[in-house]
C-alpha atoms as a PDB file:
ATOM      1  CA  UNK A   1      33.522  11.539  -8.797  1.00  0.00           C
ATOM      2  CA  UNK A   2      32.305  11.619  -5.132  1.00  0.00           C
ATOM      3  CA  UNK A   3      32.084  13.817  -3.066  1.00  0.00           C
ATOM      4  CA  UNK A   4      34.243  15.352  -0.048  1.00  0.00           C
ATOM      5  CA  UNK A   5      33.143  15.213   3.411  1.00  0.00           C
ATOM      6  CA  UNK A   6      33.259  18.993   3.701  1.00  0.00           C
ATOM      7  CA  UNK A   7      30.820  19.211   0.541  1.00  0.00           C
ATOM      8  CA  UNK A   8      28.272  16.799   2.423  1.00  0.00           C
ATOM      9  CA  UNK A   9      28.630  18.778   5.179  1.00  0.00           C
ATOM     10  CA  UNK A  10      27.687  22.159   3.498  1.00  0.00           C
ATOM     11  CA  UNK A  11      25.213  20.244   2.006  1.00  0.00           C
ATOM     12  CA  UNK A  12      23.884  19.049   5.534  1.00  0.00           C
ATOM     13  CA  UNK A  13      24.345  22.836   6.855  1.00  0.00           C
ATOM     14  CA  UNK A  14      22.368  24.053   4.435  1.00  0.00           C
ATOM     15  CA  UNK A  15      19.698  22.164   4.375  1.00  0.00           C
ATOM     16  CA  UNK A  16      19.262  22.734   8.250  1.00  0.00           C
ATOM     17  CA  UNK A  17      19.526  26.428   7.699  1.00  0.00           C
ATOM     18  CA  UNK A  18      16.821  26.272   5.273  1.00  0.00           C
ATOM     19  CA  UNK A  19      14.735  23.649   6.707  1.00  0.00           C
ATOM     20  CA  UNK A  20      15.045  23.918  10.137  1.00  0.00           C
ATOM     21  CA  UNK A  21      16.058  21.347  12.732  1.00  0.00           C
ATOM     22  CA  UNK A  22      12.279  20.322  13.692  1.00  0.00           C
ATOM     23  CA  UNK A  23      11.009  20.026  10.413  1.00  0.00           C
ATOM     24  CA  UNK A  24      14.050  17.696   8.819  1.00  0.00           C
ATOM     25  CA  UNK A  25      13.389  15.207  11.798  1.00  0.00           C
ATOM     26  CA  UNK A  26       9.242  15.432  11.443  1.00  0.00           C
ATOM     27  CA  UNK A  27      10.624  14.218   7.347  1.00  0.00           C
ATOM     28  CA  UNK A  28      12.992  11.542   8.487  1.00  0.00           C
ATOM     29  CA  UNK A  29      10.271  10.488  11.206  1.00  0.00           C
ATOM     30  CA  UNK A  30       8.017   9.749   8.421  1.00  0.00           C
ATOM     31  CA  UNK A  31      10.219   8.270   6.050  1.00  0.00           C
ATOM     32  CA  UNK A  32      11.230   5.881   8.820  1.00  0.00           C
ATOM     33  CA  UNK A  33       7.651   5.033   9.142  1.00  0.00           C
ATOM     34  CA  UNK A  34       7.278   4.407   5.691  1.00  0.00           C
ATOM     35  CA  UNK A  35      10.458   1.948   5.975  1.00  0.00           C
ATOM     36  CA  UNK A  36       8.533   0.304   9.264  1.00  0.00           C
ATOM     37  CA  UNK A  37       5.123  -0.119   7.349  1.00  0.00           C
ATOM     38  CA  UNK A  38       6.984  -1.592   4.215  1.00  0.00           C
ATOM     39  CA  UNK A  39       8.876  -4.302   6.203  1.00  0.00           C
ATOM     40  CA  UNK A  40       6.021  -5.183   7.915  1.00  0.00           C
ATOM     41  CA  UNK A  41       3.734  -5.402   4.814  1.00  0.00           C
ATOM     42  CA  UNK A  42       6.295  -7.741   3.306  1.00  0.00           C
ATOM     43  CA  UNK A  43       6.362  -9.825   5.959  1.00  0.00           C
ATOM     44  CA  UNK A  44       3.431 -10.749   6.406  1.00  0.00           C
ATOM     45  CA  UNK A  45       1.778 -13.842   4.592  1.00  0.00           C
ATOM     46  CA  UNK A  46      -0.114 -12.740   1.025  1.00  0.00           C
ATOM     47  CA  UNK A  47      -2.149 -16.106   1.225  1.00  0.00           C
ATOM     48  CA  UNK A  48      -4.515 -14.168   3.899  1.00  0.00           C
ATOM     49  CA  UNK A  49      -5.609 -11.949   1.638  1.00  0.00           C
ATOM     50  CA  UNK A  50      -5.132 -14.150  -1.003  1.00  0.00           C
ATOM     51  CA  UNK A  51      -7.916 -16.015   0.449  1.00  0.00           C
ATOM     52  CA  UNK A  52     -10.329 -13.584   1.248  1.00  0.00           C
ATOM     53  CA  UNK A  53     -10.326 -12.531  -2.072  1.00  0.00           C
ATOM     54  CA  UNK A  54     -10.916 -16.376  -3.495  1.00  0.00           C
ATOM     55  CA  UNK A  55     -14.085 -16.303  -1.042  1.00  0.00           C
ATOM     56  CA  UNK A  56     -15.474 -12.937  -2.231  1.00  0.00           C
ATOM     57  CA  UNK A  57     -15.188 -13.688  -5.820  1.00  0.00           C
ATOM     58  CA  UNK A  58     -16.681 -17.072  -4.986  1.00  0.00           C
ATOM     59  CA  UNK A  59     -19.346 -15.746  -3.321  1.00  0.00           C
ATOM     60  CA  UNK A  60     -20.321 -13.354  -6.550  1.00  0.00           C
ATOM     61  CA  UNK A  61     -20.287 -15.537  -8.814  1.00  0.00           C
ATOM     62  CA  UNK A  62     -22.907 -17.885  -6.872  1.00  0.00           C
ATOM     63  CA  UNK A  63     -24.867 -15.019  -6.448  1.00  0.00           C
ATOM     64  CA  UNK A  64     -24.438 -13.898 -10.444  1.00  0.00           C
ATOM     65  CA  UNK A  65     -25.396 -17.869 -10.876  1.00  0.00           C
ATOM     66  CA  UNK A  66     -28.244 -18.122  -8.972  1.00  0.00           C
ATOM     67  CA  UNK A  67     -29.798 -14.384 -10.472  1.00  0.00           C
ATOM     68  CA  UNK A  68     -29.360 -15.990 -13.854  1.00  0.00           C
ATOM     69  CA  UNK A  69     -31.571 -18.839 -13.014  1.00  0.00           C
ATOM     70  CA  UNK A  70     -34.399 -16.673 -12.195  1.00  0.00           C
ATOM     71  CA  UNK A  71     -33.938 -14.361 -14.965  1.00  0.00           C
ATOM     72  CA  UNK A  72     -34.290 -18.028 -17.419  1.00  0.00           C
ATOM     73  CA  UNK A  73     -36.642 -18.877 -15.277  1.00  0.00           C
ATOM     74  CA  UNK A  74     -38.967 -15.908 -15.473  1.00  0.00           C
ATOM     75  CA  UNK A  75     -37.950 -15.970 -19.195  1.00  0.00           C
ATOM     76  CA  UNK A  76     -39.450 -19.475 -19.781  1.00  0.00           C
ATOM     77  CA  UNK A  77     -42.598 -18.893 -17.842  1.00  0.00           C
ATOM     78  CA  UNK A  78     -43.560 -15.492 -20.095  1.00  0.00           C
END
Protein backbone atom coordinates (compact mmCIF):
# COMPACT_ATOMS: atom_id res chain seq x y z
CA UNK A 1 0.00 0.00 0.00
CA UNK A 2 1.48 3.48 -0.80
CA UNK A 3 0.75 6.29 0.04
CA UNK A 4 -1.45 9.37 -1.31
CA UNK A 5 0.03 12.56 -2.24
CA UNK A 6 -2.11 14.40 0.29
CA UNK A 7 -0.67 11.97 3.12
CA UNK A 8 3.02 12.96 2.01
CA UNK A 9 2.03 16.22 2.08
CA UNK A 10 0.71 16.26 5.74
CA UNK A 11 3.59 14.43 6.36
CA UNK A 12 5.84 17.26 4.76
CA UNK A 13 3.57 19.99 6.68
CA UNK A 14 4.18 18.58 9.66
CA UNK A 15 7.41 18.07 9.80
CA UNK A 16 8.00 21.84 8.84
CA UNK A 17 5.68 22.88 11.58
CA UNK A 18 7.64 20.98 13.98
CA UNK A 19 11.01 21.42 12.65
CA UNK A 20 11.09 24.57 11.24
CA UNK A 21 12.04 25.69 7.74
CA UNK A 22 15.85 26.60 8.69
CA UNK A 23 16.59 23.69 10.55
CA UNK A 24 15.14 20.89 7.86
CA UNK A 25 17.48 22.59 5.18
CA UNK A 26 20.72 22.90 7.79
CA UNK A 27 19.67 18.53 7.86
CA UNK A 28 19.35 18.12 4.15
CA UNK A 29 22.56 20.47 3.76
CA UNK A 30 24.42 17.94 5.64
CA UNK A 31 23.09 14.91 4.34
CA UNK A 32 23.96 16.26 0.90
CA UNK A 33 27.42 16.64 2.14
CA UNK A 34 27.58 13.33 3.34
CA UNK A 35 26.36 12.14 -0.31
CA UNK A 36 29.31 14.64 -1.81
CA UNK A 37 32.08 13.18 0.58
CA UNK A 38 30.91 9.51 -0.21
CA UNK A 39 31.13 9.90 -4.04
CA UNK A 40 34.21 11.43 -3.81
CA UNK A 41 35.77 8.85 -1.40
CA UNK A 42 34.73 6.18 -3.87
CA UNK A 43 36.20 7.67 -6.52
CA UNK A 44 39.18 8.06 -5.75
CA UNK A 45 41.99 5.33 -6.31
CA UNK A 46 42.43 2.84 -2.98
CA UNK A 47 45.99 1.85 -4.36
CA UNK A 48 47.25 5.37 -2.77
CA UNK A 49 46.61 4.42 0.38
CA UNK A 50 47.05 1.06 -0.37
CA UNK A 51 50.57 1.93 -0.77
CA UNK A 52 51.33 3.98 1.98
CA UNK A 53 50.28 1.45 4.12
CA UNK A 54 52.68 -1.38 2.27
CA UNK A 55 55.60 1.26 3.06
CA UNK A 56 54.72 1.79 6.75
CA UNK A 57 54.39 -1.79 7.55
CA UNK A 58 57.59 -2.28 5.59
CA UNK A 59 59.29 0.12 7.32
CA UNK A 60 58.32 -1.65 10.93
CA UNK A 61 59.17 -4.61 10.29
CA UNK A 62 62.90 -3.52 9.23
CA UNK A 63 62.99 -1.68 12.21
CA UNK A 64 61.46 -4.85 14.45
CA UNK A 65 64.37 -6.79 12.30
CA UNK A 66 67.12 -4.83 12.90
CA UNK A 67 66.13 -4.40 17.08
CA UNK A 68 66.17 -8.16 17.09
CA UNK A 69 69.68 -8.33 15.91
CA UNK A 70 70.93 -6.32 18.69
CA UNK A 71 68.89 -7.89 21.26
CA UNK A 72 70.84 -11.60 19.84
CA UNK A 73 73.55 -9.73 19.63
CA UNK A 74 73.80 -8.36 23.14
CA UNK A 75 72.47 -11.86 24.09
CA UNK A 76 75.55 -13.67 22.64
CA UNK A 77 78.10 -11.29 23.99
CA UNK A 78 76.70 -11.75 27.92
Amino acid sequence: MTPSFVQILIVVALLVLLFGRGKISALMGDVAKGIKSFKKGMQEEPEAEVTEDVKTIEHEAAETVSTAKKTAGSKAKS
